[in-house]
C-alpha atoms as a PDB file:
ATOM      1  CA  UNK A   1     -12.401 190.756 183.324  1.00  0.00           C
ATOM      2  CA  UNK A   2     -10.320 193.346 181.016  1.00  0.00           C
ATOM      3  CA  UNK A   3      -6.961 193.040 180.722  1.00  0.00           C
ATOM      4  CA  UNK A   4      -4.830 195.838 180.763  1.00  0.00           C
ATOM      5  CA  UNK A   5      -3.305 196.375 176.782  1.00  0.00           C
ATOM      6  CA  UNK A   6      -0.365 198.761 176.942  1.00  0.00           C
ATOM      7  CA  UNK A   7       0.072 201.626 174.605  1.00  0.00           C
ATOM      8  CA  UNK A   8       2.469 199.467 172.331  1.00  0.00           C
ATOM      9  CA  UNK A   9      -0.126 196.752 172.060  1.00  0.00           C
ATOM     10  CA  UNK A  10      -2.709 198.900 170.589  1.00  0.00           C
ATOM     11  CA  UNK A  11      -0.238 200.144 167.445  1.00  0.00           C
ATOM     12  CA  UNK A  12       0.943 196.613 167.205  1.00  0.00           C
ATOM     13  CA  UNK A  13      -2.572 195.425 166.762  1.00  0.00           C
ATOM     14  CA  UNK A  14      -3.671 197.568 164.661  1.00  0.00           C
ATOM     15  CA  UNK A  15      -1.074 197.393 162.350  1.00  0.00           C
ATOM     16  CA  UNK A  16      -1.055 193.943 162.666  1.00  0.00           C
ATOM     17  CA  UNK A  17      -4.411 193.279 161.607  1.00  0.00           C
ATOM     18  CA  UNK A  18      -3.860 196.038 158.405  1.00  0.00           C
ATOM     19  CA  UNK A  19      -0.977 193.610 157.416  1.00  0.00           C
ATOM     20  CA  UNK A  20      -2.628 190.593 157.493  1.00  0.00           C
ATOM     21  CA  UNK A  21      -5.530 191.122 156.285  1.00  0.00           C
ATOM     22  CA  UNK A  22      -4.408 192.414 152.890  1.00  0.00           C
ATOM     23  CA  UNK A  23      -4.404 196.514 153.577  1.00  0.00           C
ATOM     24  CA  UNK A  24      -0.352 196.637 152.672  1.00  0.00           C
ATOM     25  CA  UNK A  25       1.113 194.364 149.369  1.00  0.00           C
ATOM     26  CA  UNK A  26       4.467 192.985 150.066  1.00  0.00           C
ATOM     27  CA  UNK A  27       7.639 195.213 149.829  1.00  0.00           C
ATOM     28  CA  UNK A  28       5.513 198.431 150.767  1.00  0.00           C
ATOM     29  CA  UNK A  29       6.496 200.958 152.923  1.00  0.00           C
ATOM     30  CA  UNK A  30       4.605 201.739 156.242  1.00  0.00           C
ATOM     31  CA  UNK A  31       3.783 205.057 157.362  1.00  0.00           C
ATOM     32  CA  UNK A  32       6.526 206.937 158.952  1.00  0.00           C
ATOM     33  CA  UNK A  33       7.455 206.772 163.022  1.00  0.00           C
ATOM     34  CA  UNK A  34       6.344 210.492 162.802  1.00  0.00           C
ATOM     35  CA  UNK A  35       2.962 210.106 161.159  1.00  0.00           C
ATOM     36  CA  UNK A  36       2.060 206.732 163.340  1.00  0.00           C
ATOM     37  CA  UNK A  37       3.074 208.732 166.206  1.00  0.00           C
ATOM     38  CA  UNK A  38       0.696 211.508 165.299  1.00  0.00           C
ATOM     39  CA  UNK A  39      -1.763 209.416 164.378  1.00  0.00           C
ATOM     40  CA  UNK A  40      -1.900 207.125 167.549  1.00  0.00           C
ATOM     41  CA  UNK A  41      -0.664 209.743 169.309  1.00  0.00           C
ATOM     42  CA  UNK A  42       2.143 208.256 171.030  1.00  0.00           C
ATOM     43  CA  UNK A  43       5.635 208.048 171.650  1.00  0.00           C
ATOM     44  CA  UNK A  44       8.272 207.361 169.027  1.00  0.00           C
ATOM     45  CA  UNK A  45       9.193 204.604 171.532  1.00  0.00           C
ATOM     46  CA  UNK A  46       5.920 203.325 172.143  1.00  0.00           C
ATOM     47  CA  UNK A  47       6.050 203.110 168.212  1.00  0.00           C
ATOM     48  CA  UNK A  48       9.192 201.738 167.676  1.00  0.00           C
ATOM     49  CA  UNK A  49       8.392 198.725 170.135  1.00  0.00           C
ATOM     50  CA  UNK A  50       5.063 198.003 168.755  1.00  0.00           C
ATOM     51  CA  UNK A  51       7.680 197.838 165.218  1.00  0.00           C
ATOM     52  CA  UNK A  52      10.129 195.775 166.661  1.00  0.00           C
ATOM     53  CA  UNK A  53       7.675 192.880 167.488  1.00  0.00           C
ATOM     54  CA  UNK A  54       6.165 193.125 163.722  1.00  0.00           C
ATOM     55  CA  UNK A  55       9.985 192.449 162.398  1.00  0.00           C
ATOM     56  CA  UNK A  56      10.831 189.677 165.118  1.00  0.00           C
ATOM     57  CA  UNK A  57       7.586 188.051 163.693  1.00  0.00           C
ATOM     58  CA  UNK A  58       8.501 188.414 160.241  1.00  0.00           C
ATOM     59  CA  UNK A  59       5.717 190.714 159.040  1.00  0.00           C
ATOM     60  CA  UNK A  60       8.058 193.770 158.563  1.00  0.00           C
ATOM     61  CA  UNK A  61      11.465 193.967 157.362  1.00  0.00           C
ATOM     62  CA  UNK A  62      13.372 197.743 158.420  1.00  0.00           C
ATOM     63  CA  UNK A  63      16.131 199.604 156.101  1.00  0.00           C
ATOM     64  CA  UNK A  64      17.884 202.206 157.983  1.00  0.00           C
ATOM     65  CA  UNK A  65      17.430 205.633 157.535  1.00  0.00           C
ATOM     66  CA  UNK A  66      14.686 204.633 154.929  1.00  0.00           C
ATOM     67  CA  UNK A  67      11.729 202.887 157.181  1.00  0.00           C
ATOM     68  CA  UNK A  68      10.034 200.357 157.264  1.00  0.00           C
ATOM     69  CA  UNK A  69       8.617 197.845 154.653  1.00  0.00           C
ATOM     70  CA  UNK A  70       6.102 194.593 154.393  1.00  0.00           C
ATOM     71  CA  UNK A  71       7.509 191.136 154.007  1.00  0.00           C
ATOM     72  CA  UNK A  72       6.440 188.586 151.999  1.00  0.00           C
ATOM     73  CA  UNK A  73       3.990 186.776 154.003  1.00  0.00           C
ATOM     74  CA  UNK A  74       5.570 183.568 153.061  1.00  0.00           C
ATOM     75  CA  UNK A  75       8.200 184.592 155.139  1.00  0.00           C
ATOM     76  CA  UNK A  76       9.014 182.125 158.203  1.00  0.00           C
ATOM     77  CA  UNK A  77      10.968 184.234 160.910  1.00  0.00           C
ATOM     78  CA  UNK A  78      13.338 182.738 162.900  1.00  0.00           C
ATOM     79  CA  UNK A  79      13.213 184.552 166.032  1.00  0.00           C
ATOM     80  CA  UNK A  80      11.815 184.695 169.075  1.00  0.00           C
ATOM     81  CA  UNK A  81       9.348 187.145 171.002  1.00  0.00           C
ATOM     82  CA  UNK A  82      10.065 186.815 174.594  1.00  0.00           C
ATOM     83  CA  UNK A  83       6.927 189.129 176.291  1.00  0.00           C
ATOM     84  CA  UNK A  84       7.302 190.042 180.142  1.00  0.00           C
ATOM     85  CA  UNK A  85       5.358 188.597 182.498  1.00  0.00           C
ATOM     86  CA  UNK A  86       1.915 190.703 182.192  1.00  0.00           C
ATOM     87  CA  UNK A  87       1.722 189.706 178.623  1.00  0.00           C
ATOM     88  CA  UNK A  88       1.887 186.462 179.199  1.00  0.00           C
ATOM     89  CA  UNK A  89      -0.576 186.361 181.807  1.00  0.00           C
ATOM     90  CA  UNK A  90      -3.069 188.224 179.713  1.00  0.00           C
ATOM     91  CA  UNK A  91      -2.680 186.087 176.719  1.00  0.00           C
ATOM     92  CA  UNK A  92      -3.454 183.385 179.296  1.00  0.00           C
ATOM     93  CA  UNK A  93      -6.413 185.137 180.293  1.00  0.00           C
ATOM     94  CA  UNK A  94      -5.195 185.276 183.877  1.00  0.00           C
ATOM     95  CA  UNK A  95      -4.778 188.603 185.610  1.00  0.00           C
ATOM     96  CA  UNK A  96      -1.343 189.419 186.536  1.00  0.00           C
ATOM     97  CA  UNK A  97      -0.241 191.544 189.631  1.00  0.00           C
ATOM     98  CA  UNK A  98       2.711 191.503 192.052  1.00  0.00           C
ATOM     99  CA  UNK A  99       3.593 191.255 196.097  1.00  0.00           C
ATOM    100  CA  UNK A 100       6.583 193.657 196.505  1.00  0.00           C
ATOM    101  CA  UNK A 101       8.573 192.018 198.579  1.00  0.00           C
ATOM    102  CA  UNK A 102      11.745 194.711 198.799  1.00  0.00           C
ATOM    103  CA  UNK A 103      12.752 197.597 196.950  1.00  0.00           C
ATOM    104  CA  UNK A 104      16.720 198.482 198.248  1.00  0.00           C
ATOM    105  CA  UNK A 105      20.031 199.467 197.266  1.00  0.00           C
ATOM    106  CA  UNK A 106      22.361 196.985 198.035  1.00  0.00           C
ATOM    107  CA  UNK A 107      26.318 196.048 197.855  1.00  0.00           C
ATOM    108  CA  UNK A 108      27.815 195.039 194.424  1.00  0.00           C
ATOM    109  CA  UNK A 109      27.889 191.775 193.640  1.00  0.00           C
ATOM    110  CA  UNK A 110      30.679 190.844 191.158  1.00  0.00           C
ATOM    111  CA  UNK A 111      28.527 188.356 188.761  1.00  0.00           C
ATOM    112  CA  UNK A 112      25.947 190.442 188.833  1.00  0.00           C
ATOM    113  CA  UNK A 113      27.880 193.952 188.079  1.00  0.00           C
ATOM    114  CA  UNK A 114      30.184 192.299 185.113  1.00  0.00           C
ATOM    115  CA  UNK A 115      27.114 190.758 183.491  1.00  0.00           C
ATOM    116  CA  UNK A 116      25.139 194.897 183.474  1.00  0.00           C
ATOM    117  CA  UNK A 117      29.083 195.883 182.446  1.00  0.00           C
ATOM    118  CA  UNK A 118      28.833 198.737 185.702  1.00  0.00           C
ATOM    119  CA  UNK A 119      32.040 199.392 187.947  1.00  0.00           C
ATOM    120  CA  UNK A 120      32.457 196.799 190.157  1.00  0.00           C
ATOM    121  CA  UNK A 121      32.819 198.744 193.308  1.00  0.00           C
ATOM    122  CA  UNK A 122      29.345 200.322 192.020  1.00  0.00           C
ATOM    123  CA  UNK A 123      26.292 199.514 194.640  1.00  0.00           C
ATOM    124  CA  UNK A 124      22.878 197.972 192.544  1.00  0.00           C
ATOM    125  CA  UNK A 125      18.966 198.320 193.190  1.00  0.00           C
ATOM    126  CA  UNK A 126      17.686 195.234 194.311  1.00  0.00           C
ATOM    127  CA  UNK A 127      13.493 194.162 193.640  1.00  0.00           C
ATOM    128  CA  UNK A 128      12.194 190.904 194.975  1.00  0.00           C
ATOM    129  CA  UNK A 129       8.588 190.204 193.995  1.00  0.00           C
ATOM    130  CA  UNK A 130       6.114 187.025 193.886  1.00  0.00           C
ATOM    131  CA  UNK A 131       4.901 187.531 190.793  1.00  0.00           C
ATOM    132  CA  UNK A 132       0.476 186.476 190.682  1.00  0.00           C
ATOM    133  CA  UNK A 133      -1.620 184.977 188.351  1.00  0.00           C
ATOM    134  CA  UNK A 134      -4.871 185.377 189.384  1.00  0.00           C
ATOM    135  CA  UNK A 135      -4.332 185.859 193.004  1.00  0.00           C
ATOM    136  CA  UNK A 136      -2.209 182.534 192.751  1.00  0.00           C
ATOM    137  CA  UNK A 137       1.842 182.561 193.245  1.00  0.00           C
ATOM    138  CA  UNK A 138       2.889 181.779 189.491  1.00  0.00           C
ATOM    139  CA  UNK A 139       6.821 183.145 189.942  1.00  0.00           C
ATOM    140  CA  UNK A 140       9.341 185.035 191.863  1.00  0.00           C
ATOM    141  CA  UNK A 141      11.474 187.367 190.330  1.00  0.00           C
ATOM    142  CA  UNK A 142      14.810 188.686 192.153  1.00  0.00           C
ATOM    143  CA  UNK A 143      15.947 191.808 189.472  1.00  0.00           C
ATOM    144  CA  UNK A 144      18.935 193.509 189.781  1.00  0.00           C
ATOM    145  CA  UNK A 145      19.399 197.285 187.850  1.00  0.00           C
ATOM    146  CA  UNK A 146      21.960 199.745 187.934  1.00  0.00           C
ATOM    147  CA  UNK A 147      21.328 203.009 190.288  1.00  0.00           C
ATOM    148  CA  UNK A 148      20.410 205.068 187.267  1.00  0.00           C
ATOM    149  CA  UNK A 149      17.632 202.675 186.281  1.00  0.00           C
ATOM    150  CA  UNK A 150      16.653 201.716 189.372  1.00  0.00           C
ATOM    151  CA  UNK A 151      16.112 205.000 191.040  1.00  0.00           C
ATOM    152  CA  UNK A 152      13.183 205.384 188.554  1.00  0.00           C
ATOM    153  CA  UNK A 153      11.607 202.830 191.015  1.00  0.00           C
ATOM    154  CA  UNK A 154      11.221 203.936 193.648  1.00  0.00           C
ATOM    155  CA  UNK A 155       8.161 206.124 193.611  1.00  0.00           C
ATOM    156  CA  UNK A 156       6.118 203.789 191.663  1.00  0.00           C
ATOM    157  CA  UNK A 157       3.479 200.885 192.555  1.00  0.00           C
ATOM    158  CA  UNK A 158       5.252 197.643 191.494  1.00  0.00           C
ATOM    159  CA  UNK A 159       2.080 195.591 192.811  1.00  0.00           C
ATOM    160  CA  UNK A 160       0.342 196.939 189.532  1.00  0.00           C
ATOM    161  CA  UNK A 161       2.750 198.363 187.300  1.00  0.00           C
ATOM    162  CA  UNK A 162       6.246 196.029 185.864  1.00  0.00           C
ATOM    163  CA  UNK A 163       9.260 197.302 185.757  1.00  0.00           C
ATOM    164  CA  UNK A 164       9.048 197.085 181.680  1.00  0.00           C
ATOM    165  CA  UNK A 165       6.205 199.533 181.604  1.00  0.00           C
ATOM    166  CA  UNK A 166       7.693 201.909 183.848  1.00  0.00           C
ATOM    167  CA  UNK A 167      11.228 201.920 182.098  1.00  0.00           C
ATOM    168  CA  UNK A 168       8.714 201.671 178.444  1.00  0.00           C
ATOM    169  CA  UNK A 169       6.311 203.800 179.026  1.00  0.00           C
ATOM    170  CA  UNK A 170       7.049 206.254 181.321  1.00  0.00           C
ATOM    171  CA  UNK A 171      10.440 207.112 180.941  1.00  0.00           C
ATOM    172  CA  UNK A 172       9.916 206.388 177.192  1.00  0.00           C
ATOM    173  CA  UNK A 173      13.386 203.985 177.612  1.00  0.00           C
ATOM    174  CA  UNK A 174      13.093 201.398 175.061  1.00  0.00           C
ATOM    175  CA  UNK A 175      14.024 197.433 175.959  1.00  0.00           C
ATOM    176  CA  UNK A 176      15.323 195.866 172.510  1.00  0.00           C
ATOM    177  CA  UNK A 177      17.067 193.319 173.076  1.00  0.00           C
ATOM    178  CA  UNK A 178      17.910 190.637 175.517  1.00  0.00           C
ATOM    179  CA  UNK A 179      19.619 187.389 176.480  1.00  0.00           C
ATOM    180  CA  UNK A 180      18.044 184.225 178.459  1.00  0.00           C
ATOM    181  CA  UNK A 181      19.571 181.238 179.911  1.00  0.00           C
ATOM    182  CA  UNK A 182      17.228 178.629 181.390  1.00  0.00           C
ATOM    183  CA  UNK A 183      18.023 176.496 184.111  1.00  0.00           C
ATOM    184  CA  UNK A 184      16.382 173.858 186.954  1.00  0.00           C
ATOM    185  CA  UNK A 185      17.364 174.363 190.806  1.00  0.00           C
ATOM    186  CA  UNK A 186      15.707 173.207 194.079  1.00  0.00           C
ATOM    187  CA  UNK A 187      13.824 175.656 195.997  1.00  0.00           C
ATOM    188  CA  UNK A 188      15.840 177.057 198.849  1.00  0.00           C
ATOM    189  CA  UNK A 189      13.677 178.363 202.043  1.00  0.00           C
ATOM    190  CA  UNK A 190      13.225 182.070 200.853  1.00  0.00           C
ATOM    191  CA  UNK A 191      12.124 181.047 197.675  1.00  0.00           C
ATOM    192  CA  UNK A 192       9.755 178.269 198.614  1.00  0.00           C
ATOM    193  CA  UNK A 193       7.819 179.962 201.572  1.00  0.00           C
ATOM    194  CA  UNK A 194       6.840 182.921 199.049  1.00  0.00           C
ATOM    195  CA  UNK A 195       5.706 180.277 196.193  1.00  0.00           C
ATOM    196  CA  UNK A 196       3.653 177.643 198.820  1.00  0.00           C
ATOM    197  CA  UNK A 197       6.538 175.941 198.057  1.00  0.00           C
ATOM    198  CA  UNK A 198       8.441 173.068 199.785  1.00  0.00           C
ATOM    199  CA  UNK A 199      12.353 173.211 200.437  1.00  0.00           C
ATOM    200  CA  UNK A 200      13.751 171.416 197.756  1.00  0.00           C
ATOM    201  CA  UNK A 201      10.759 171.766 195.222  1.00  0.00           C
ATOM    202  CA  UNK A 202      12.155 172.009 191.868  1.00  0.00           C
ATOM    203  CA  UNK A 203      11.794 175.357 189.978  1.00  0.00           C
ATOM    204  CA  UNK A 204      12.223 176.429 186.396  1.00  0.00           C
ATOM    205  CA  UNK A 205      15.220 179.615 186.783  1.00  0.00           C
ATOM    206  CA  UNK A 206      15.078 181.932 183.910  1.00  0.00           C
ATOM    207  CA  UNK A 207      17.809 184.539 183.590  1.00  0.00           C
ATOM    208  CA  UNK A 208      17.296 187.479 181.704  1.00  0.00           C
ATOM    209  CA  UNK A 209      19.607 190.578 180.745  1.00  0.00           C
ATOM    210  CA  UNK A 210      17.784 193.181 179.130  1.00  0.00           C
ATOM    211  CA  UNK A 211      19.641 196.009 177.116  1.00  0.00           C
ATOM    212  CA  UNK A 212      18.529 199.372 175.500  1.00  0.00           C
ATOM    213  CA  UNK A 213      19.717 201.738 172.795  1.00  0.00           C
ATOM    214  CA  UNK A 214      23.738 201.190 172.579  1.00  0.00           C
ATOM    215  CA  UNK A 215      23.667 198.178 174.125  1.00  0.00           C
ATOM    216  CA  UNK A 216      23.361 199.215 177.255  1.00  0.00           C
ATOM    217  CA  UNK A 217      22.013 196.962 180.286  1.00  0.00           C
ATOM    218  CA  UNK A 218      19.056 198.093 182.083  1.00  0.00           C
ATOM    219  CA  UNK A 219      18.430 195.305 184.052  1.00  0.00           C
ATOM    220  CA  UNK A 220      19.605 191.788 184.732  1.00  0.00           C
ATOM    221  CA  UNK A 221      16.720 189.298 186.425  1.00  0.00           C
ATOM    222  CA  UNK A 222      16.614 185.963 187.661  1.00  0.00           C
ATOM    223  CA  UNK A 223      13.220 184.145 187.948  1.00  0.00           C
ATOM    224  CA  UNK A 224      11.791 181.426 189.570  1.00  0.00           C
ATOM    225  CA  UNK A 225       8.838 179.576 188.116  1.00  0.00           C
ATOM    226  CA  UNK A 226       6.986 176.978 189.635  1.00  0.00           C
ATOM    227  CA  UNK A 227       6.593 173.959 187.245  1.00  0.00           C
ATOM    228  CA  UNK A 228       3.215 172.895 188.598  1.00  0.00           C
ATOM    229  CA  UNK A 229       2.089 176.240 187.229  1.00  0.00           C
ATOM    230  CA  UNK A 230       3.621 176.619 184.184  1.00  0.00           C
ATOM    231  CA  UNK A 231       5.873 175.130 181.598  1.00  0.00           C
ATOM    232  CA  UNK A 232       7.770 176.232 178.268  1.00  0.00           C
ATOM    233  CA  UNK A 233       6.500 175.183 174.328  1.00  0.00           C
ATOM    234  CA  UNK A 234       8.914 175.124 171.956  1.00  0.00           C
ATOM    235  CA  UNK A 235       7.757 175.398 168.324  1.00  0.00           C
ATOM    236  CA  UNK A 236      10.241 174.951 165.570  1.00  0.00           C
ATOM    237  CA  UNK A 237       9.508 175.493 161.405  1.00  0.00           C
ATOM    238  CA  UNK A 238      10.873 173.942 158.829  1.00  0.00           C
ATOM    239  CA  UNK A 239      10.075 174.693 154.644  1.00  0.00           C
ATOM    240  CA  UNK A 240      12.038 173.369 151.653  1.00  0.00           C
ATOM    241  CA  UNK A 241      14.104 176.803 151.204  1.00  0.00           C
ATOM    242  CA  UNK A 242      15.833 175.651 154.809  1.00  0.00           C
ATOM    243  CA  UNK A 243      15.860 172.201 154.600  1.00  0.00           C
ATOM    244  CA  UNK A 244      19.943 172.174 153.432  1.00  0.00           C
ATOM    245  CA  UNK A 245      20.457 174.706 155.825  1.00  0.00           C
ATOM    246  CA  UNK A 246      18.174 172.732 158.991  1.00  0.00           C
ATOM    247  CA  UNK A 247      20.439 169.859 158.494  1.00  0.00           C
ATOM    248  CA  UNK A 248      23.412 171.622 159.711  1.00  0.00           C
ATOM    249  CA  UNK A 249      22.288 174.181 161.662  1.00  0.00           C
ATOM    250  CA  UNK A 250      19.349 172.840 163.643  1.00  0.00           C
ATOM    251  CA  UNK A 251      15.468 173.935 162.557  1.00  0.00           C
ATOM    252  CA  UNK A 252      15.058 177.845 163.167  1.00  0.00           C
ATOM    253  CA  UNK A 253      12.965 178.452 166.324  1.00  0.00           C
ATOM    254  CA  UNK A 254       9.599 179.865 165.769  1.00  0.00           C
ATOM    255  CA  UNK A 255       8.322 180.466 168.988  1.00  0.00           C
ATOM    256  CA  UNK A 256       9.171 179.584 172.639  1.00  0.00           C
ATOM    257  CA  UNK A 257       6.130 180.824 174.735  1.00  0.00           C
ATOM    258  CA  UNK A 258       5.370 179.763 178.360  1.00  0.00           C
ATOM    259  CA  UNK A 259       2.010 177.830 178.952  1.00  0.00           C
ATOM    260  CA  UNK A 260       0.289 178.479 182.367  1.00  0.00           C
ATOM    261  CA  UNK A 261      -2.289 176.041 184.529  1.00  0.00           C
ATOM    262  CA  UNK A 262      -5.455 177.769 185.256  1.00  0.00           C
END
């Protein structure tokens, strides 16, 4: 079955392939935002994302207020493409969808509030959702967003659509950056009756701030994976030019991707 490719996916993969396979030398500058807009016809966000991915993978390298240029394909990046959770299932050829479990506003919760840097007597938007891979509870995801985000919500299908696409694609608001912190808990009753779960179980907590332009938060998520379904790779990369450096700073992390049972 297709997978849905978002409009971001498309540029990425097209420029992608030109880069690798030889179309662009090293140090040359790609097309401007404005022309790959026009000719993909897309948003300048939709471009910049598809941009952002090429630098975090080390294929591009960006000047500011010149554009952007080829690396040298020797070039081992050291940082880390986190995807949301359609990605991932597509890439593991599993169909993703969602069960919306609630969609409210609800009462501040201090944590929560200082970590999106809001007022703390400001009320949040509140999304629980058992997230599906292949018809098969994979995750469940309890996001938190500030009123201004989360309005944007509330008249869309969150079965179908993520939360990433809407605030991407639709309201052309662009995610760049974000912070993780992994964890292991036991299941508590909520959790485990919407993941076939049993009280107890042990699940794989991610928690996720993502910010925007100006470092502002959009939306701070905890998730909930269940480790029969999937677990975490971690690839590291090592050449001679970092070997000094490796020794006292650790090997620089190539990838950290999430492998899922079929």
């Amino acid at each position: 079955m297709e997978q849905h490719v978002s409009k971001h996916e498309k540029v990425e993969k097209h420029l992608r392939k030109e880069i690798t396979g030889g179309y662009y030398e090293s140090g040359e500058k790609l097309p401007s935002e404005k022309r790959l807009c026009d000719y993909f016809k897309v948003s300048r966000v939709t471009v910049r994302h598809a941009l952002q991915n090429l630098e975090n993978d080390g294929l591009i390298y960006r000047k500011q207020g010149v554009g952007a240029f080829v690396s040298d394909q020797t070039y081992k990046s050291n940082l880390v493409h986190l995807t949301d959770f359609s990605e991932d299932m597509r890439l593991a050829g599993l169909k993703s969808s969602s069960r919306l479990i609630s969609l409210q506003k609800v009462d501040p919760i201090k944590e929560v509030n200082e970590i999106l840097g809001i007022r703390p007597d400001m009320k949040l938007i509140r999304v629980d959702r058992v997230r599906l891979g292949s018809g098969t509870p994979v995750a469940f995801d309890i996001t938190w967003l500030p009123p201004g985000y989360g309005q944007l919500l509330f008249d869309e299908n969150l079965t179908t659509q993520t939360i990433y696409d809407i605030i991407e694609e639709k309201y052309e608001i662009p995610i760049l950056a974000g912070s993780y912190r992994l964890t292991a808990i036991n299941a508590d009753e909520y959790l485990a009756g919407h993941l076939q779960m049993e009280k107890g179980d042990a699940l794989l907590e991610i928690d996720r701030c993502s910010r925007t332009t100006g470092d502002k938060k959009v939306y701070f998520q905890k998730r909930y994976y269940n480790p029969d379904h999937v677990s975490y790779v971690i690839e590291l990369s090592r050449n001679e030019d970092s070997e000094e450096a490796s020794s006292k700073e650790g090997l620089p992390l190539k990838e950290f991707i999430p492998e899922f049972v079929k």
